[in-house]
N, C-alpha and C. Protein backbone atom coordinates (compact mmCIF):
# COMPACT_ATOMS: atom_id res chain seq x y z
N UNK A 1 65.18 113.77 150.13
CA UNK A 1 65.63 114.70 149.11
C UNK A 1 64.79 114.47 147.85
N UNK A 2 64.03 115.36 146.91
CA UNK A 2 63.46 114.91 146.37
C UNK A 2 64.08 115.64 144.77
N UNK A 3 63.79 115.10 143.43
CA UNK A 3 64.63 115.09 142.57
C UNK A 3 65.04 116.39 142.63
N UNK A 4 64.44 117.96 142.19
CA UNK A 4 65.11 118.72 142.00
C UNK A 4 65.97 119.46 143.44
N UNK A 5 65.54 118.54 144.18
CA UNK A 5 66.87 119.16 145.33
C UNK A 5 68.29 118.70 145.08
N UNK A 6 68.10 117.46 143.81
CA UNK A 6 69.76 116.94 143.72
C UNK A 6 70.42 117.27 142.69
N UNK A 7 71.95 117.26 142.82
CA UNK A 7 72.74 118.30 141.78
C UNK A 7 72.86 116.89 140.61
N UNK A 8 72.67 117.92 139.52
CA UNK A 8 72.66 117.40 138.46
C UNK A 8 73.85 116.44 137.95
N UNK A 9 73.51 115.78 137.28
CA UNK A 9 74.61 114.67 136.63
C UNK A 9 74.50 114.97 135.09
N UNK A 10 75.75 116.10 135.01
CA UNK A 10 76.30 116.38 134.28
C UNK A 10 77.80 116.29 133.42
N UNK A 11 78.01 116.54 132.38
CA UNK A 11 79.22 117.24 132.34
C UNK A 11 80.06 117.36 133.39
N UNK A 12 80.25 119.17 133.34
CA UNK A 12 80.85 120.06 134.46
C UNK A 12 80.84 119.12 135.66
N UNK A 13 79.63 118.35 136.08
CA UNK A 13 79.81 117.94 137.63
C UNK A 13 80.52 116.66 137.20
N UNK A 14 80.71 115.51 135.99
CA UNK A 14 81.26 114.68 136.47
C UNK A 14 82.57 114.93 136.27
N UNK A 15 82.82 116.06 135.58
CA UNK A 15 84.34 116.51 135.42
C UNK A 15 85.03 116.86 136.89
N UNK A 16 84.83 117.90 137.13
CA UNK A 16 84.58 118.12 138.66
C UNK A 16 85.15 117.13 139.54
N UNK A 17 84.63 115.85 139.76
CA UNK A 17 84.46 114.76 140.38
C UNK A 17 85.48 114.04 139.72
N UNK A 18 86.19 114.07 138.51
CA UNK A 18 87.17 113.56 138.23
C UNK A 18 88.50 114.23 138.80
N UNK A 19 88.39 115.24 138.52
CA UNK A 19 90.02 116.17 138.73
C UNK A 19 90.56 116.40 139.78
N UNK A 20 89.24 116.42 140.94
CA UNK A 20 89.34 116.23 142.62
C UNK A 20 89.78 114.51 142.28
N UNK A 21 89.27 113.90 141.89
CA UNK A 21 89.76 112.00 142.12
C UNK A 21 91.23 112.10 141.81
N UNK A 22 91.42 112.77 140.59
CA UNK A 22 93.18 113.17 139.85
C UNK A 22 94.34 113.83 141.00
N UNK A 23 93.62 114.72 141.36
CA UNK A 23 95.07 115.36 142.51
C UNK A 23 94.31 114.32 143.88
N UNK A 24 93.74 113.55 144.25
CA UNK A 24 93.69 112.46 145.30
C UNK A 24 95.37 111.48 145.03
N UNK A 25 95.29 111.16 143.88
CA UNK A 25 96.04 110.31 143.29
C UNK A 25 97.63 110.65 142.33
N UNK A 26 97.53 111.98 142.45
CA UNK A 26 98.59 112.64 142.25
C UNK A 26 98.70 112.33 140.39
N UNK A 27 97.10 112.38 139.68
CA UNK A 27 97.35 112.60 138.21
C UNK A 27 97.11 114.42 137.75
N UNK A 28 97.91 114.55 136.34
CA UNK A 28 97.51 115.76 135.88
C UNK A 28 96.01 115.47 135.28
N UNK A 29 95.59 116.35 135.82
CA UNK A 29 94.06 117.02 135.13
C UNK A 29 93.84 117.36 134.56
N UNK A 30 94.75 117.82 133.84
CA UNK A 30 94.87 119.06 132.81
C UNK A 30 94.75 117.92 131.33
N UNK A 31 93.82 118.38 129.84
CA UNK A 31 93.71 117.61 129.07
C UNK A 31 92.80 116.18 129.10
N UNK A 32 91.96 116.01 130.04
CA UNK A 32 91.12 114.98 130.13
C UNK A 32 90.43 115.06 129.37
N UNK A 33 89.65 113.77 128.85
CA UNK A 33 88.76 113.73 127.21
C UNK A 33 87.57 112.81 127.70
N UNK A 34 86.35 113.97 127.62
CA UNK A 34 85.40 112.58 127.98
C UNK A 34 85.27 111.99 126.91
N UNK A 35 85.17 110.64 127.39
CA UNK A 35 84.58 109.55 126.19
C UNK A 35 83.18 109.54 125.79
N UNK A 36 83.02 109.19 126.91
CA UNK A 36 80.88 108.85 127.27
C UNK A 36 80.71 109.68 128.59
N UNK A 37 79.30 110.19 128.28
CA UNK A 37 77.98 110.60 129.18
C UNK A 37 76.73 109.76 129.57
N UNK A 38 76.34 109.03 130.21
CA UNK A 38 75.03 108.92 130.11
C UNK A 38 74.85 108.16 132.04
N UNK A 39 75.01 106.89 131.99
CA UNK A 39 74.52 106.74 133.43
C UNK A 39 76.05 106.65 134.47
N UNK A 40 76.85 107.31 133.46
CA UNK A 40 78.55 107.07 134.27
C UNK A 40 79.00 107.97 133.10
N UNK A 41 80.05 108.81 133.34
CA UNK A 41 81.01 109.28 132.43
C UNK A 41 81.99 108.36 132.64
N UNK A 42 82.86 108.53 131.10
CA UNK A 42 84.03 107.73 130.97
C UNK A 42 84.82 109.05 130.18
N UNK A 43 86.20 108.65 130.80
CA UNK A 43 86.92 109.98 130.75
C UNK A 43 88.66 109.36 130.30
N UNK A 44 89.27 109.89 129.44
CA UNK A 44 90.65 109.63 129.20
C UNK A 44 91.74 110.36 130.23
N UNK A 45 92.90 109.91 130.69
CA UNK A 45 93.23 110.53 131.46
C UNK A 45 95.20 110.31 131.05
N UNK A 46 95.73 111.93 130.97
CA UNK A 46 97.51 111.14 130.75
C UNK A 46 97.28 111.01 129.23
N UNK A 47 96.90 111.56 128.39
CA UNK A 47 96.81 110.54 127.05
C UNK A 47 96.36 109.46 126.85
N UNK A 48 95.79 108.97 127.90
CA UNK A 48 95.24 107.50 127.35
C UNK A 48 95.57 106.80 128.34
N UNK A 49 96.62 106.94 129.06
CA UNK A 49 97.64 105.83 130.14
C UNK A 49 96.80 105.62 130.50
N UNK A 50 95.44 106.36 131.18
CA UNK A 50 94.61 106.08 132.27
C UNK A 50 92.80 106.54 131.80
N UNK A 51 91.94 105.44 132.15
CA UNK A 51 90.92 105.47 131.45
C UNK A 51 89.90 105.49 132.81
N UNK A 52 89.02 106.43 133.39
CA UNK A 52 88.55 106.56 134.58
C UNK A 52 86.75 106.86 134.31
N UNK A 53 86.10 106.20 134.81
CA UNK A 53 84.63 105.95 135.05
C UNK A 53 84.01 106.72 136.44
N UNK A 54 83.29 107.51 136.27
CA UNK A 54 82.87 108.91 137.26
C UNK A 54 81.46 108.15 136.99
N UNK A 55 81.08 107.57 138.26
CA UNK A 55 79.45 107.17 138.15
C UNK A 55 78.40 108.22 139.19
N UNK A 56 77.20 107.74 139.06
CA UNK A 56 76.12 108.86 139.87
C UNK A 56 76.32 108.77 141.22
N UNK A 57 75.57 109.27 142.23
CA UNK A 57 76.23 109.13 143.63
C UNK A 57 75.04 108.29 143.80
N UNK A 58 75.46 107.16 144.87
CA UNK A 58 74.56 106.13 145.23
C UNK A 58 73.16 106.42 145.78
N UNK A 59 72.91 107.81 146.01
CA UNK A 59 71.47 107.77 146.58
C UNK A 59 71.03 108.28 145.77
N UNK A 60 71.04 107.79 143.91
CA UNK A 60 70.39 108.26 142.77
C UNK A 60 69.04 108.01 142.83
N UNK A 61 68.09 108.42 142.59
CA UNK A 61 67.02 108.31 142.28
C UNK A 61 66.26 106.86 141.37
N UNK A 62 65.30 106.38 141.82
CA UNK A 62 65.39 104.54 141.77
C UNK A 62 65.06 104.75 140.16
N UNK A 63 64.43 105.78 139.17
CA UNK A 63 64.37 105.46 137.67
C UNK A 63 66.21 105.54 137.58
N UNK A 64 66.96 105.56 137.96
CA UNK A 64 68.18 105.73 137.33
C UNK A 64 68.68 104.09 137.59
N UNK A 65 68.60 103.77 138.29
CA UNK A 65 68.72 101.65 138.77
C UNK A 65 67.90 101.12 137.66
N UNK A 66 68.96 99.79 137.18
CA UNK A 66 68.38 99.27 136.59
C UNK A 66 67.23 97.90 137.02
């Protein structure tokens, strides 16, 4: 797969990837606050009760490894 064949790590997509994780686990989705963007989103969840980390998918591209 080469980079622009892979979906972007964004926003929208790590949101996405949270709210599907939320009804896995039976949280509301509704009102989530990202914190941080950059090599993981960090996301508020519940008001705060719950604080959830949405990272890249493991067959990231090797400049993204540190």
């Amino acid at each position: 797969m080469t980079m622009s064949e892979q979906t972007a790590f964004d926003s929208p997509a790590a949101e996405s990837i949270l709210r599907r994780a939320c009804i896995l686990v039976r949280l509301d989705p509704d009102g989530v606050e990202m914190l941080r963007l950059g090599d993981y989103a960090v996301f508020r969840i519940d008001g705060g009760r719950v604080v959830s980390r949405v990272g890249r998918h493991a067959n990231c591209p090797p400049s993204a490894h540190r």
